[in-house]
Protein backbone atom coordinates (compact mmCIF):
# COMPACT_ATOMS: atom_id res chain seq x y z
CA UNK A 1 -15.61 -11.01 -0.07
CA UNK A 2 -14.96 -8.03 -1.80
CA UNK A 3 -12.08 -7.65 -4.64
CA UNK A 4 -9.65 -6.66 -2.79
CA UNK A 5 -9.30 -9.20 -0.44
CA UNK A 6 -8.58 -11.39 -3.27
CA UNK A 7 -5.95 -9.47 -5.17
CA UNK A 8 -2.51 -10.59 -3.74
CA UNK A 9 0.24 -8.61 -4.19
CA UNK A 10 3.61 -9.55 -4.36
CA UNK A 11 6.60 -9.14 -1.91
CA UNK A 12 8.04 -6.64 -4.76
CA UNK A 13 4.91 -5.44 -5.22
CA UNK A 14 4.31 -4.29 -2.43
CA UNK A 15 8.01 -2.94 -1.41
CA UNK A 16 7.50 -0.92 -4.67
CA UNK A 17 3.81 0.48 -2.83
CA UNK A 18 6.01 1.62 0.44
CA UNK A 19 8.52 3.36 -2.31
CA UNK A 20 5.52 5.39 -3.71
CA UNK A 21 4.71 5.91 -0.31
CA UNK A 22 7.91 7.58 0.94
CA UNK A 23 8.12 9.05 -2.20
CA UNK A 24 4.76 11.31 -1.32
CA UNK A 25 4.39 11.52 -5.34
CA UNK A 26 1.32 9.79 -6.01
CA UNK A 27 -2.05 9.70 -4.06
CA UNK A 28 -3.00 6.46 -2.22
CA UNK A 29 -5.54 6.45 -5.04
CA UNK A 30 -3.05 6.87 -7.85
CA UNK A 31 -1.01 4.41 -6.26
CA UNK A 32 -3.75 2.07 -5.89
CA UNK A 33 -4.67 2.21 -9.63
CA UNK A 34 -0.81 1.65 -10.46
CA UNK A 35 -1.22 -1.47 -8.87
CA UNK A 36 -5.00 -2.80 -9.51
CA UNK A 37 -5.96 -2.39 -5.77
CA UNK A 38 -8.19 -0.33 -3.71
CA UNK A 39 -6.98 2.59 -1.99
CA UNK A 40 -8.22 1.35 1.28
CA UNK A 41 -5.65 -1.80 0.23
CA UNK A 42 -2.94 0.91 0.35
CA UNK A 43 -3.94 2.46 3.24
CA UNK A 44 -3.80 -0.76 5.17
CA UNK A 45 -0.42 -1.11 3.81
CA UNK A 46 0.51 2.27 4.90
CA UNK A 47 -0.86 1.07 8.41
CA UNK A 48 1.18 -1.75 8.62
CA UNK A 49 -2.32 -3.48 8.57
CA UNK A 50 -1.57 -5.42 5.45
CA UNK A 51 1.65 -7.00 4.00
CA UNK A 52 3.93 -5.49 7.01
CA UNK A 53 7.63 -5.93 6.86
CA UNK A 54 9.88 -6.10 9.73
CA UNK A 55 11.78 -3.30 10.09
CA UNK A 56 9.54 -0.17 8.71
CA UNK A 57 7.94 2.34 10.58
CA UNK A 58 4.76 2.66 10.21
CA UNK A 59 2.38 4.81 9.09
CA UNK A 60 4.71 4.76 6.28
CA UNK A 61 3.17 8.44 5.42
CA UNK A 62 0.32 10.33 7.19
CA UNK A 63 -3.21 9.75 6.06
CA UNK A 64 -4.91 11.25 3.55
């Protein structure tokens, strides 16, 4: 199991992740370090693969 599948976020947490998403401010990566998670962790999020919340469109921003 690698460390990212056991680093939880929280539900503010991560609403605060799709902010810095729309935002388009930070890199996955920089948002990732903000937070203590992978980018991959963020991309999933981004995906709607991880922690998806009713109601958002996702990809929340294209890839990078």
């Amino acid at each position: 199991m690698s460390w990212e599948e056991t680093r939880k976020l929280s539900e503010d947490q991560v609403y605060e992740v799709i902010v810095e998403l729309y935002a388009r401010e930070l890199s996955m990566v920089e948002i990732g370090n903000e937070f203590g998670v992978s980018k991959a962790l963020i991309s999933k999020i981004n995906r709607g693969e991880k922690y998806a919340i009713d109601g958002y469109d996702y990809p929340v921003r294209g890839t990078e």
